[in-house]
C-alpha atoms as a PDB file:
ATOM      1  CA  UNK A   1      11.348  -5.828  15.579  1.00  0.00           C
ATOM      2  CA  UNK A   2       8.714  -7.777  17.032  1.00  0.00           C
ATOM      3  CA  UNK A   3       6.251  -4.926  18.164  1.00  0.00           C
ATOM      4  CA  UNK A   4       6.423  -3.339  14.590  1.00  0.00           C
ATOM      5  CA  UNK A   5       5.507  -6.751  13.113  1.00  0.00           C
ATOM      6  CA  UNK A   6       2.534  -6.760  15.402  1.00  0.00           C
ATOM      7  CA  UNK A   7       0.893  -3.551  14.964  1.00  0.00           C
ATOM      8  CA  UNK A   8      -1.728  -3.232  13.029  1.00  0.00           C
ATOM      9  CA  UNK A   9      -0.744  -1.172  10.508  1.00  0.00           C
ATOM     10  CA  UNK A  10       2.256  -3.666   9.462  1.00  0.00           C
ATOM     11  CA  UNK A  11      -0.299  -6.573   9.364  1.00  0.00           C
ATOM     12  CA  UNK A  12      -2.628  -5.202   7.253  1.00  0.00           C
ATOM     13  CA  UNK A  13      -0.051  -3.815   4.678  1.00  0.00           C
ATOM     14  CA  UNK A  14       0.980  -7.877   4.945  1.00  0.00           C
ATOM     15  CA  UNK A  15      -1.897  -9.081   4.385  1.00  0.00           C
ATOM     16  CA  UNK A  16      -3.110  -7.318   1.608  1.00  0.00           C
ATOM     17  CA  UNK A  17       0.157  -7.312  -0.221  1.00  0.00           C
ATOM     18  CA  UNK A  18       0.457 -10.268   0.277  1.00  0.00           C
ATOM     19  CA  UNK A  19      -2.737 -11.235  -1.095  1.00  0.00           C
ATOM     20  CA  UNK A  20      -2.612  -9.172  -4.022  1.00  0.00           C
ATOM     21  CA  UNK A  21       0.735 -11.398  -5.168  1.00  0.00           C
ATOM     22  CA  UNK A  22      -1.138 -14.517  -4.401  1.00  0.00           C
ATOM     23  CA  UNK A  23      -3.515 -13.840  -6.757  1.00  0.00           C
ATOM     24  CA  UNK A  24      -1.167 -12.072  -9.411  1.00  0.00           C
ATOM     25  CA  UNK A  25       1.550 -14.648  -9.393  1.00  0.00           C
ATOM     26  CA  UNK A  26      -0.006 -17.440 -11.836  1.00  0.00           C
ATOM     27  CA  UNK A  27      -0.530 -14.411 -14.320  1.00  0.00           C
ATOM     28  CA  UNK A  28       2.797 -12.999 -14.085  1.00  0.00           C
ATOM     29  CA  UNK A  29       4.901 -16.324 -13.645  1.00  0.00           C
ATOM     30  CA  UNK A  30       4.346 -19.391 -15.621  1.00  0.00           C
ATOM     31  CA  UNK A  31       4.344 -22.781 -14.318  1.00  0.00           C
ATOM     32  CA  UNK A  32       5.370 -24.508 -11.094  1.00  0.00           C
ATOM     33  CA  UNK A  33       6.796 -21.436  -9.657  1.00  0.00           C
ATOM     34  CA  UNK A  34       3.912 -19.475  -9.933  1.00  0.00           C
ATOM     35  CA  UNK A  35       1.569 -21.580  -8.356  1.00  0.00           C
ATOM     36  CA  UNK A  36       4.172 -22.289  -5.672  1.00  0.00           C
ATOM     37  CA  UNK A  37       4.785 -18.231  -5.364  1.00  0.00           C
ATOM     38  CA  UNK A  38       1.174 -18.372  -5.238  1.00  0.00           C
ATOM     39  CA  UNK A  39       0.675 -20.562  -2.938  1.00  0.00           C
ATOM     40  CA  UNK A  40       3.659 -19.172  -0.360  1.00  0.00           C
ATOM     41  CA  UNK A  41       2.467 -15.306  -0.471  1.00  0.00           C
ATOM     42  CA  UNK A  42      -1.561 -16.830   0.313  1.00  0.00           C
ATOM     43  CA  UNK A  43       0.013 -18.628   3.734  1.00  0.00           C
ATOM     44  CA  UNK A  44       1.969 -15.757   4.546  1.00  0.00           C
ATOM     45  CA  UNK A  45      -1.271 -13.724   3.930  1.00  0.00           C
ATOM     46  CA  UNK A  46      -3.523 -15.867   5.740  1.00  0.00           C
ATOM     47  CA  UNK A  47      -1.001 -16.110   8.821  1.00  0.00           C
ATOM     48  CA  UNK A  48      -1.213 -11.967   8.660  1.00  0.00           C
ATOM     49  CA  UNK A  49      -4.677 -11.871   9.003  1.00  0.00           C
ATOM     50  CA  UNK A  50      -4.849 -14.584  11.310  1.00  0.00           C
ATOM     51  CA  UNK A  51      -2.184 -11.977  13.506  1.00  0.00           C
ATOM     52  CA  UNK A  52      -4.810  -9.034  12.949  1.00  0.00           C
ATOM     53  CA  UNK A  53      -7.399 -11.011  14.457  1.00  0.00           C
ATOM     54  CA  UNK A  54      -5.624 -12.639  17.523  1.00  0.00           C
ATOM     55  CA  UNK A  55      -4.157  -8.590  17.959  1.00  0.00           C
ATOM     56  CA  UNK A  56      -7.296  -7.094  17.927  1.00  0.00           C
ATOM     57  CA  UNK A  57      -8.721  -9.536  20.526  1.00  0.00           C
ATOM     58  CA  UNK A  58      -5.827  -9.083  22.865  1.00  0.00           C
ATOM     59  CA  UNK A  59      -6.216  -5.441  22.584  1.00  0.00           C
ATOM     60  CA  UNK A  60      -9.637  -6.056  23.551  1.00  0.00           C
ATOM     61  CA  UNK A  61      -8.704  -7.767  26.752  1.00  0.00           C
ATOM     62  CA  UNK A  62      -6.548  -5.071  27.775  1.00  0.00           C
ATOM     63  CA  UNK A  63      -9.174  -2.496  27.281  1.00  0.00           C
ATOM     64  CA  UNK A  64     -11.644  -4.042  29.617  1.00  0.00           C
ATOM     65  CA  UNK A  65      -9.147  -4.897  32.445  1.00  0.00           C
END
């Protein structure tokens, strides 16, 4: 389960999805718990692109070696 949540492919769909709710959620959902859906999706978002970059660098690494 680990190496599919890695790849690349899984991040990005993450990410974006992810992102896309962020910004949806205070539209669709009124109140508290659409800024706090809001709010959760962006860190999960943020922590998937944060995993894209630290992938791509380690992929990098073992390129060169």
């Amino acid at each position: 389960m680990k190496s599919l949540l890695a790849s690349k492919p899984a991040l990005w769909f993450l990410c974006l999805f992810n992102l896309v709710v962020a910004l949806a959620a205070p539209f669709v959902v009124d109140g508290a718990q659409g800024i706090a859906t809001s709010v959760g999706m962006g860190v999960v978002a943020l922590g998937a692109g944060l995993g894209l970059r630290t992938t791509g660098a380690r992929q990098g690494r073992r390129q060169r070696a």
